[in-house]
Protein backbone atom coordinates (compact mmCIF):
# COMPACT_ATOMS: atom_id res chain seq x y z
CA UNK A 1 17.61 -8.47 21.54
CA UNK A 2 16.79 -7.01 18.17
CA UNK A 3 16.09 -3.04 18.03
CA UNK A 4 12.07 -2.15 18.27
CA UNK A 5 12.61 1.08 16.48
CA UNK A 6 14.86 -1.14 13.35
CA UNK A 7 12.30 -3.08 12.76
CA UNK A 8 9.58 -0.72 12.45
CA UNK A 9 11.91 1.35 9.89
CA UNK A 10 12.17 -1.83 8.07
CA UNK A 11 8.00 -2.40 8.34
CA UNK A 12 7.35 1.26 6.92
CA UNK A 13 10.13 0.57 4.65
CA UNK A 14 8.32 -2.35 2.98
CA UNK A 15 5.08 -1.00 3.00
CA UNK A 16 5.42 2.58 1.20
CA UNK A 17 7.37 -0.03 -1.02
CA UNK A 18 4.25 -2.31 -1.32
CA UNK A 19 2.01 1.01 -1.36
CA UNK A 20 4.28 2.10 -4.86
CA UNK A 21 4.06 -0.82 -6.09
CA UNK A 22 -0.12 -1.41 -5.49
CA UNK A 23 -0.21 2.14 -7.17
CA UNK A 24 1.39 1.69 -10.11
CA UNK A 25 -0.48 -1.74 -10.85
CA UNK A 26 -3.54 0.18 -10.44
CA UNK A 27 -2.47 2.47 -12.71
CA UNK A 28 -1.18 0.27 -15.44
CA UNK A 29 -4.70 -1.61 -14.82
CA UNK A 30 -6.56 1.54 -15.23
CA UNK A 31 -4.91 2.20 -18.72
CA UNK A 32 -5.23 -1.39 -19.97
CA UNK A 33 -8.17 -2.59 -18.77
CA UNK A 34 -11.17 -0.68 -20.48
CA UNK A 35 -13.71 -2.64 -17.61
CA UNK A 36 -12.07 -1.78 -14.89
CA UNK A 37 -14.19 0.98 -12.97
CA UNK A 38 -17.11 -1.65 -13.71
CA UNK A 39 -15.88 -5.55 -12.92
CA UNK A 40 -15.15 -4.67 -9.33
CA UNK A 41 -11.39 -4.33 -9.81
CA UNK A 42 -11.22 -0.97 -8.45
CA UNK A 43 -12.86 -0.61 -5.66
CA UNK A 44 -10.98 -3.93 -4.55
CA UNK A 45 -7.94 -2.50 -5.18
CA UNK A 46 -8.69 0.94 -3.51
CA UNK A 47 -9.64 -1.14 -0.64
CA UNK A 48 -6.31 -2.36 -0.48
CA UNK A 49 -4.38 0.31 -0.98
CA UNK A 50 -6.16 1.92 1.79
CA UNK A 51 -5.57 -1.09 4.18
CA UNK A 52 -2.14 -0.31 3.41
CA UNK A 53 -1.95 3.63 3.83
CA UNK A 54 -3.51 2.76 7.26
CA UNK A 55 -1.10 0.35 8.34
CA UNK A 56 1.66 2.97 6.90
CA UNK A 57 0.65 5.26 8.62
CA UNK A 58 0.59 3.64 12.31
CA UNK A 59 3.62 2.55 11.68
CA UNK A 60 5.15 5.83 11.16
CA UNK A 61 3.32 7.42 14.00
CA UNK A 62 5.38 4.61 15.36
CA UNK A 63 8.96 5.91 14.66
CA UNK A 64 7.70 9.80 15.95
């Protein structure tokens, strides 16, 4: 039987990793890409950074 609470360390884990990552592309895209606030690009990227924060965040409520 694999360990519930190991696998949820390894979900958060990979998410605050994918949450870094999603950050830092916006932020590179943000400095590069002078229609960026206007094509759409941001608000679908906030959208999935927040999808990720949520999903971050139940599973660290989770492992408490």
């Amino acid at each position: 039987m694999s360990d519930p609470t190991a696998a949820v360390s390894s979900e958060v884990a990979e998410l605050e990793s994918q949450l870094e990552r999603l950050e830092r592309f916006q932020f590179a895209a943000e400095m590069s890409d002078s229609r960026y606030y206007t094509n759409g690009r941001k608000a679908r990227d906030d959208a999935e950074i927040k999808s990720v924060r949520a999903r971050l965040d139940a599973a660290r409520a989770l492992t408490k």
